[in-house]
C-alpha atoms as a PDB file:
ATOM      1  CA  UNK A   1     -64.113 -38.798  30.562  1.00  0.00           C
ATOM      2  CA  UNK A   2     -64.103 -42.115  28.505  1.00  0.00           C
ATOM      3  CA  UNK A   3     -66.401 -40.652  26.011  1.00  0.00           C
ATOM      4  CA  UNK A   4     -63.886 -37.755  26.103  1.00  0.00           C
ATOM      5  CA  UNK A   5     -61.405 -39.634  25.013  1.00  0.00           C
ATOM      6  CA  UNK A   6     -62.963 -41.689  22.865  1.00  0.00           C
ATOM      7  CA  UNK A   7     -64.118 -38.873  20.643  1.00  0.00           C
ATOM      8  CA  UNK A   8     -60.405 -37.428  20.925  1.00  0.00           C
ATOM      9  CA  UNK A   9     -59.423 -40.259  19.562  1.00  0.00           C
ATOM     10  CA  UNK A  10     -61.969 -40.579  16.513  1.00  0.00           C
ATOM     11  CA  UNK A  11     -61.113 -37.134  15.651  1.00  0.00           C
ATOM     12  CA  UNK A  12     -57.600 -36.600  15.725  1.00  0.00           C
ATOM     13  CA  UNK A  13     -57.280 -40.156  13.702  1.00  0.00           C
ATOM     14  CA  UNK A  14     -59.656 -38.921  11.019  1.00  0.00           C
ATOM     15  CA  UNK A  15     -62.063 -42.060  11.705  1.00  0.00           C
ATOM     16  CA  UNK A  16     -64.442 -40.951   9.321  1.00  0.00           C
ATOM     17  CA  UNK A  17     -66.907 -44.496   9.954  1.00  0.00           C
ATOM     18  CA  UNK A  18     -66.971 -43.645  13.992  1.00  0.00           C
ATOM     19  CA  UNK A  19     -67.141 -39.760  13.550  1.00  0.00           C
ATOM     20  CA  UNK A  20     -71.043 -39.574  14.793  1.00  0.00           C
ATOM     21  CA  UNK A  21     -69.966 -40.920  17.628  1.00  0.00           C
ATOM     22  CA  UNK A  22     -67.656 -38.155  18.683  1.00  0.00           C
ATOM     23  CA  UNK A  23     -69.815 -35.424  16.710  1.00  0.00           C
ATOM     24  CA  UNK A  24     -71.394 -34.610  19.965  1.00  0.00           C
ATOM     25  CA  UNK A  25     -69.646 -35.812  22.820  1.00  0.00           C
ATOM     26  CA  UNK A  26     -67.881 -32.316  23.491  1.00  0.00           C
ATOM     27  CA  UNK A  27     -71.006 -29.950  22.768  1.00  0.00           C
ATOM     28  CA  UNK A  28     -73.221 -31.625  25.614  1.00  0.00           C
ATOM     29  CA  UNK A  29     -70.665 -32.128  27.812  1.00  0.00           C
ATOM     30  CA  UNK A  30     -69.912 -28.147  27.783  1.00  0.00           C
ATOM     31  CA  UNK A  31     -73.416 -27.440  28.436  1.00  0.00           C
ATOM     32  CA  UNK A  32     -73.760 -30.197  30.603  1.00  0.00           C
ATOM     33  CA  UNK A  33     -70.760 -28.830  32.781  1.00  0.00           C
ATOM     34  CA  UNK A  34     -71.174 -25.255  32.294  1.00  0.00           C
ATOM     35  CA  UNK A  35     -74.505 -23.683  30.896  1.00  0.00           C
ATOM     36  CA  UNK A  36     -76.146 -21.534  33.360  1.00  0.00           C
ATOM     37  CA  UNK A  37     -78.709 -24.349  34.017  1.00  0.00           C
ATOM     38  CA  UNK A  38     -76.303 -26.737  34.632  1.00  0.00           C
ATOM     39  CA  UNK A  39     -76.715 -28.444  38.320  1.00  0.00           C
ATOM     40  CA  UNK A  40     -72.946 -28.432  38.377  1.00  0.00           C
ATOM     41  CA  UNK A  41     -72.473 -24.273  38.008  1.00  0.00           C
ATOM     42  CA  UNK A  42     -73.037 -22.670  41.500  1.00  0.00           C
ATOM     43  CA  UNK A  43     -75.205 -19.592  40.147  1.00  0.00           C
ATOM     44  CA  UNK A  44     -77.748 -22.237  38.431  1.00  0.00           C
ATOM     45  CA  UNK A  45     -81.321 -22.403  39.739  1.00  0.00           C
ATOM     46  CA  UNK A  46     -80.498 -26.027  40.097  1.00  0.00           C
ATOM     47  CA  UNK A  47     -77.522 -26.232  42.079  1.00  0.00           C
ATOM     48  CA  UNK A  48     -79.182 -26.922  45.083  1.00  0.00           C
ATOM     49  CA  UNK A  49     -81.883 -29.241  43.878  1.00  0.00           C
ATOM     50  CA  UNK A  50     -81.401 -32.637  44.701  1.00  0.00           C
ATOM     51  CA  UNK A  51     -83.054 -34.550  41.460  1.00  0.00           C
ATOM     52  CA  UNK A  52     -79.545 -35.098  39.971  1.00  0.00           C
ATOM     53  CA  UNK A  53     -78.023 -36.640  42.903  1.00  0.00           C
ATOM     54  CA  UNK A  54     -81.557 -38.843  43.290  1.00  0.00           C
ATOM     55  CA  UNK A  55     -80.629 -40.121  39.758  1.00  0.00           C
ATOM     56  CA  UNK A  56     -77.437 -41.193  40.651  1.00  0.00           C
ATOM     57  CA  UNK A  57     -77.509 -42.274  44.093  1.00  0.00           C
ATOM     58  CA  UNK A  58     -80.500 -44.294  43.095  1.00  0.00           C
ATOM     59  CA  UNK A  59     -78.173 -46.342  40.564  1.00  0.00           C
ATOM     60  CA  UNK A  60     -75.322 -47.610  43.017  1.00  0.00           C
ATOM     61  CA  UNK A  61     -77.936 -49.134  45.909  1.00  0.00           C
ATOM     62  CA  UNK A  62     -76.774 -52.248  44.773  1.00  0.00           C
ATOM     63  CA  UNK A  63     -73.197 -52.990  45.979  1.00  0.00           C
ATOM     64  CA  UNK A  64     -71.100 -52.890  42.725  1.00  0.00           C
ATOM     65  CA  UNK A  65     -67.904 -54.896  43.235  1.00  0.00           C
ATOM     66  CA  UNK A  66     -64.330 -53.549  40.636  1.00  0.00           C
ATOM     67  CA  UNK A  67     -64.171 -57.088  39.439  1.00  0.00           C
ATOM     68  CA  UNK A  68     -66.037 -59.857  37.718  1.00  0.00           C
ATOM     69  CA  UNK A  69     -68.010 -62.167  39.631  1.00  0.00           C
ATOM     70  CA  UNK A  70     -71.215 -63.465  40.415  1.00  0.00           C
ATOM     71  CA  UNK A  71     -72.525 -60.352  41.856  1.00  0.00           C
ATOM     72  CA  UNK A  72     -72.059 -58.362  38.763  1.00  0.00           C
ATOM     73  CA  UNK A  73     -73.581 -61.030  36.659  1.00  0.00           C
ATOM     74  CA  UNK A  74     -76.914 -60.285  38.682  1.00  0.00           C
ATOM     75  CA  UNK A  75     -77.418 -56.805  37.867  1.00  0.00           C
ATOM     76  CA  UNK A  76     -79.755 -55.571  35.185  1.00  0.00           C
ATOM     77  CA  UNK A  77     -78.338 -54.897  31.583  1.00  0.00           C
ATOM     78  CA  UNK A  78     -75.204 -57.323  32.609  1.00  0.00           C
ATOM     79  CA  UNK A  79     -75.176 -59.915  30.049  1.00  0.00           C
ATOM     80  CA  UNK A  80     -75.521 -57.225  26.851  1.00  0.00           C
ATOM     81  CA  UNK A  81     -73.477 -54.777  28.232  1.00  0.00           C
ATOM     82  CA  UNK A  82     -70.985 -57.728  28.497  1.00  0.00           C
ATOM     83  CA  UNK A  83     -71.584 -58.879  24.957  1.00  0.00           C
ATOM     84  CA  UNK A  84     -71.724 -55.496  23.620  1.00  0.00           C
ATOM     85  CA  UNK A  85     -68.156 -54.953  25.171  1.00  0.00           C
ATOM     86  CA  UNK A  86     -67.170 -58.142  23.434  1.00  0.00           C
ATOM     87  CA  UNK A  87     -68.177 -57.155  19.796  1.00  0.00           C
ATOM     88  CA  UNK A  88     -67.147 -53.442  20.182  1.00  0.00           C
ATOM     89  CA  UNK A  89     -63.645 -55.162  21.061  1.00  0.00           C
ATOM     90  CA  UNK A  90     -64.084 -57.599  17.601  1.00  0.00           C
ATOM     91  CA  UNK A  91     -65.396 -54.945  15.254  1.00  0.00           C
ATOM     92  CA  UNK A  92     -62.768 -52.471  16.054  1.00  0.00           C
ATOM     93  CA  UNK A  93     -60.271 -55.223  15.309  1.00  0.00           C
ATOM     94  CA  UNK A  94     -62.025 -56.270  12.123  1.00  0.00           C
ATOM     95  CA  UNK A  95     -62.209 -52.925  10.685  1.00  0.00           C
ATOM     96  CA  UNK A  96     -59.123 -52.095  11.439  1.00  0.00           C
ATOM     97  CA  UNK A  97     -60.150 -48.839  13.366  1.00  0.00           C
ATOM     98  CA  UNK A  98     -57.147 -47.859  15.673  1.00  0.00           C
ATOM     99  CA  UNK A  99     -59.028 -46.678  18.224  1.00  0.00           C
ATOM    100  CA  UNK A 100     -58.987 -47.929  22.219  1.00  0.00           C
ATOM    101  CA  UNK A 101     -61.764 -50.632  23.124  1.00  0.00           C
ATOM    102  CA  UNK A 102     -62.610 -49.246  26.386  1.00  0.00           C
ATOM    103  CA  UNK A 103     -63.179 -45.418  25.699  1.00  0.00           C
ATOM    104  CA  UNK A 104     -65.172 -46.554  22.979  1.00  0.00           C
ATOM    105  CA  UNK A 105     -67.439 -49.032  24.145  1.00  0.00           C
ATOM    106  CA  UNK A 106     -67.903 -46.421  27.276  1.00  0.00           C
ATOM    107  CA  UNK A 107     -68.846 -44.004  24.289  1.00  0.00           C
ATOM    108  CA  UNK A 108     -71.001 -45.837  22.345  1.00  0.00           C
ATOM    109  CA  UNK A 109     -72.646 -48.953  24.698  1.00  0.00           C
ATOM    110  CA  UNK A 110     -72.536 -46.792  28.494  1.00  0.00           C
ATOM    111  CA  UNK A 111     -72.697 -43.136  27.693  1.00  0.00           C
ATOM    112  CA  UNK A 112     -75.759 -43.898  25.218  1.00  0.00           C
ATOM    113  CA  UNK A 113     -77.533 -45.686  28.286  1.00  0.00           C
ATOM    114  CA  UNK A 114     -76.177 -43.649  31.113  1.00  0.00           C
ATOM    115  CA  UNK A 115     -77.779 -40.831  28.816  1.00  0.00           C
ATOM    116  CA  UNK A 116     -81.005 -42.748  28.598  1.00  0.00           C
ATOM    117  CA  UNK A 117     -81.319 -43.467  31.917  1.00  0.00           C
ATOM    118  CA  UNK A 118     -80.643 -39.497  33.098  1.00  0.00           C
ATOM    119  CA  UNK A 119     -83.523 -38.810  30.375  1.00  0.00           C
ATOM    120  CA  UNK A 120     -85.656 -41.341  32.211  1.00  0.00           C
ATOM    121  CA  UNK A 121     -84.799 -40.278  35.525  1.00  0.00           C
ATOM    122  CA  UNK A 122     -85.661 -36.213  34.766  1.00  0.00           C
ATOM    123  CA  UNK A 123     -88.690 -36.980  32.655  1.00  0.00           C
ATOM    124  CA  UNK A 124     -91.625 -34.674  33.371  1.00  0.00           C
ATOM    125  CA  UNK A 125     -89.524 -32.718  34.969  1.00  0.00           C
ATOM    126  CA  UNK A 126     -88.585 -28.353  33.392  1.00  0.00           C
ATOM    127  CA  UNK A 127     -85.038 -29.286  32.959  1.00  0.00           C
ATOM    128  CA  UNK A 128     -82.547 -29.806  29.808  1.00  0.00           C
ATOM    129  CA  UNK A 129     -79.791 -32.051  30.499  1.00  0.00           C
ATOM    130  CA  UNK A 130     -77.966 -30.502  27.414  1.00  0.00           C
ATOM    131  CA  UNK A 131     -77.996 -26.966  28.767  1.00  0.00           C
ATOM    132  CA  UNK A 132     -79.662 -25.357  26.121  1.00  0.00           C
ATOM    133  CA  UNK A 133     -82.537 -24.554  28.797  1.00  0.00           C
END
């Protein structure tokens, strides 16, 4: 949803710098949610396989506390996804872009590795995690 919004926001402010970003976003997420192979549609061959919850439930074995601390610090990826969140936050205000940090470092930083990581996770595997089969 943060990527959503983020490319909501690029396009409806004519943020012609960040418009890659948002080119996408609402394509694959249609096919994603909604193509005939999508795990999430009832009638698609993989609705009942499990290799999309495997990706996932995979991810959260290690208890992920809603604040900062210590804990959080440990996990893999912490340190630049917390430094990437940082310079999104300074860029945006150096450019002048009036766009929301969050949505946009979820676009750009998370959604490009959460993507990555699905990629990883299905590799080898007869499956498109665009939709387009």
């Amino acid at each position: 949803l943060m990527a959503e919004e983020s490319a909501e926001e690029i396009i409806n402010g004519c943020i012609e710098a960040l418009e890659p970003s948002a080119r996408f976003v609402h394509g694959l997420h249609d096919g994603l949610l909604n193509s005939t192979l999508s795990p999430a549609v009832e009638t698609s061959p993989f609705y009942s396989l499990s290799v999309t919850r495997e990706c996932f439930s995979n991810r959260f074995q290690v208890p992920m506390p809603h604040y900062l601390n210590t804990t959080k610090r440990s996990l893999p990826g912490f340190d630049f996804l917390y430094a990437a969140r940082v310079s999104i936050s300074k860029h945006i205000k150096v450019h002048g872009f009036r766009v929301s940090t969050e949505p946009i470092f979820q676009n750009i930083i998370v959604h490009s590795i959460d993507h990555y990581l699905a990629y990883q996770c299905l590799s080898g595997r007869n499956y498109s995690l665009d939709g387009s089969g």
